[in-house]
C-alpha atoms as a PDB file:
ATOM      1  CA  UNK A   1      12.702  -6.547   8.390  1.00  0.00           C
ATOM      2  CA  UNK A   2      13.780  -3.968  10.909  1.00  0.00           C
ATOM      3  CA  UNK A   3      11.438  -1.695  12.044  1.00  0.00           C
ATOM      4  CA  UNK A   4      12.450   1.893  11.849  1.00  0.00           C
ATOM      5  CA  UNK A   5      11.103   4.678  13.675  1.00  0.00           C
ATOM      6  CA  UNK A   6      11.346   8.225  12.408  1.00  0.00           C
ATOM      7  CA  UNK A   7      10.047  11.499  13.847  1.00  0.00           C
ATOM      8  CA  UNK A   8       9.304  14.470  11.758  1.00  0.00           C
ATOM      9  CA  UNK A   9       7.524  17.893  12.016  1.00  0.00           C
ATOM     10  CA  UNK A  10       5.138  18.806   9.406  1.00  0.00           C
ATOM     11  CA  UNK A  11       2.209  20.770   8.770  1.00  0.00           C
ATOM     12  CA  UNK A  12      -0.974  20.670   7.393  1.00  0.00           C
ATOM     13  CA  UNK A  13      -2.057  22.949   4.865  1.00  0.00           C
ATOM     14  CA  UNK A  14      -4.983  24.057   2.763  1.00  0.00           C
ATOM     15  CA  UNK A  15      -7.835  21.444   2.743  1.00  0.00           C
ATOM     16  CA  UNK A  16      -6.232  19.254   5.394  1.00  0.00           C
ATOM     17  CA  UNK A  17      -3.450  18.096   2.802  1.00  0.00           C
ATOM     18  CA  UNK A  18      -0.583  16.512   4.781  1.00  0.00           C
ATOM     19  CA  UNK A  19       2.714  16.055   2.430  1.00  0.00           C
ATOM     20  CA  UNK A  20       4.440  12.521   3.528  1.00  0.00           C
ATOM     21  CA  UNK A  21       8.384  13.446   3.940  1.00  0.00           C
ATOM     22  CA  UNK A  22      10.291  11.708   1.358  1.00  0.00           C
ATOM     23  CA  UNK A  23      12.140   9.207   3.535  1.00  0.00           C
ATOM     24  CA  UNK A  24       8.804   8.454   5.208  1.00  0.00           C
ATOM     25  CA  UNK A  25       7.156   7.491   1.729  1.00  0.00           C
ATOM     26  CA  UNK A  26      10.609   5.534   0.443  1.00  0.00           C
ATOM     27  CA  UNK A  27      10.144   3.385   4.021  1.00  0.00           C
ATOM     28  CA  UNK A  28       6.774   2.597   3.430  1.00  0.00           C
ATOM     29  CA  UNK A  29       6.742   2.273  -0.273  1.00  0.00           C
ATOM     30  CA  UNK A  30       3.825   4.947  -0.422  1.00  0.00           C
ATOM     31  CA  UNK A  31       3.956   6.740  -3.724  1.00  0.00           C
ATOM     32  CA  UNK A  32       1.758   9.082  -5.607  1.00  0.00           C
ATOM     33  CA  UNK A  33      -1.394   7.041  -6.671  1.00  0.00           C
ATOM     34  CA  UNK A  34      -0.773   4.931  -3.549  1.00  0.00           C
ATOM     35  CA  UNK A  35      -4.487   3.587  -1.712  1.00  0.00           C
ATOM     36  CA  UNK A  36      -4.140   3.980   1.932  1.00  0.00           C
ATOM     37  CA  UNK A  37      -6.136   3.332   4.722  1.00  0.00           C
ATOM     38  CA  UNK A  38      -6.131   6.158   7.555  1.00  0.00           C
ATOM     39  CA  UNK A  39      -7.903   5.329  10.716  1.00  0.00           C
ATOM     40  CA  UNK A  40      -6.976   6.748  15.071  1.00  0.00           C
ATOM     41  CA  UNK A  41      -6.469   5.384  17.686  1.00  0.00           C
ATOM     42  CA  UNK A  42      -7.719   7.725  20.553  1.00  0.00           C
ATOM     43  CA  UNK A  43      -5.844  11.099  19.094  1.00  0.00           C
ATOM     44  CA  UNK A  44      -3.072   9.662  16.862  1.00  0.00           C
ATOM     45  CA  UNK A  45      -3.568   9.446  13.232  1.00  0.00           C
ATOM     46  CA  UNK A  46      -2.539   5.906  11.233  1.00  0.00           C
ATOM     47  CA  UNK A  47      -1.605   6.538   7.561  1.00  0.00           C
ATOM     48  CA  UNK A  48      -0.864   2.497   6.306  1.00  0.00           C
ATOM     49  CA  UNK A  49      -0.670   1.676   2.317  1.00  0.00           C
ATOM     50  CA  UNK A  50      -3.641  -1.216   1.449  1.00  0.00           C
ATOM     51  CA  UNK A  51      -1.827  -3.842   0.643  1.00  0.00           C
ATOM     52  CA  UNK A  52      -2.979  -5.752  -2.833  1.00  0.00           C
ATOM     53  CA  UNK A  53      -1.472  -7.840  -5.352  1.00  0.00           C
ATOM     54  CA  UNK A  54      -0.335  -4.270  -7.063  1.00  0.00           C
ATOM     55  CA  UNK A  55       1.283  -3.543  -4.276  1.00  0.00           C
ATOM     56  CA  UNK A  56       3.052  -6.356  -3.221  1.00  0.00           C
ATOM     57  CA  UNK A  57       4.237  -6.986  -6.894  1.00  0.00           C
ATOM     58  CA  UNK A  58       5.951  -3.171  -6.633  1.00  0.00           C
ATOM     59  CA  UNK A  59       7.454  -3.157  -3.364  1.00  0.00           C
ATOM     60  CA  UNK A  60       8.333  -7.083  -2.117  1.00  0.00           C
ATOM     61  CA  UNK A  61      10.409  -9.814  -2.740  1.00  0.00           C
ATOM     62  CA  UNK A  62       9.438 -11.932  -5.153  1.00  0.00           C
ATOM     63  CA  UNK A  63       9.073 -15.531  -4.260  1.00  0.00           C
ATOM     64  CA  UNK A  64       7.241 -17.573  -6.799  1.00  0.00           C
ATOM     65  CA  UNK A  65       6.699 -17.299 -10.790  1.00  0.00           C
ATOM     66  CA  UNK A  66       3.525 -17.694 -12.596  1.00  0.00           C
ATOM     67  CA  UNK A  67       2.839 -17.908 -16.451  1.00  0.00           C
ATOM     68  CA  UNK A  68       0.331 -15.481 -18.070  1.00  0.00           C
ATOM     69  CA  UNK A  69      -1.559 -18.183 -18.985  1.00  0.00           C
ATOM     70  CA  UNK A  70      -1.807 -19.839 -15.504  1.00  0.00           C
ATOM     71  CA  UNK A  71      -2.254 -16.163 -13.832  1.00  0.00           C
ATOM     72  CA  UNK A  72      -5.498 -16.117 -16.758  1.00  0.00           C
ATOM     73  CA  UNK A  73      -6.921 -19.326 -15.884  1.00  0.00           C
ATOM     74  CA  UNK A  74      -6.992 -18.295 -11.782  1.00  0.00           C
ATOM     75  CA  UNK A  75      -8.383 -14.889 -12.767  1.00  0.00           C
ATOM     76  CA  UNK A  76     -10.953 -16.388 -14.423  1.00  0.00           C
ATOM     77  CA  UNK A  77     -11.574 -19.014 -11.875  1.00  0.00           C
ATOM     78  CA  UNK A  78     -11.862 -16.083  -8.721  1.00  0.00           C
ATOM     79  CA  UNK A  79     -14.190 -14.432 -11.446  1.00  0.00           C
ATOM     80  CA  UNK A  80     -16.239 -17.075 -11.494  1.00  0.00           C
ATOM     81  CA  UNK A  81     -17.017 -16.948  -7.969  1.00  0.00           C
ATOM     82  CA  UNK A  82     -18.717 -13.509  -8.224  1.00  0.00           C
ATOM     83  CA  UNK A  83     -20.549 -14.500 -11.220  1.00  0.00           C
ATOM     84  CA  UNK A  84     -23.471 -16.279 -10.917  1.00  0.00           C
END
């Protein structure tokens, strides 16, 4: 995947709230509802989506299939791992 750089102006407004331009949001498949991580790095601000199974079923290719009842029997099995 290319990486694409694109500059825009914005502001912030009441609260802090920062709109993402739409072509920013499209590129990095952030959405309404979208979790993201925000952290610096010495004055710049990093906006990246957290990337989970949600996620990566929306917005990337799909390689492999899986049957309900085979994605059932590994839920329960990860489940089983937290309960004791």
């Amino acid at each position: 995947m290319e990486k694409t750089k694109i500059v825009v102006r914005s502001k912030i407004g009441k609260k802090r709230v920062l709109v993402i331009p739409k072509k920013i949001a499209e590129i990095t498949g952030i959405n309404e509802g979208t979790k993201v991580k925000i952290s610096t790095e010495g004055s710049k601000i990093i906006i990246e989506p957290i990337i989970d199974a949600v996620w990566i079923a929306l917005h990337k290719e799909k390689i492999a299939k899986i049957t309900l009842k085979e994605l059932e029997e590994e839920s329960l099995e990860q489940q089983g791992k937290y309960i004791k």
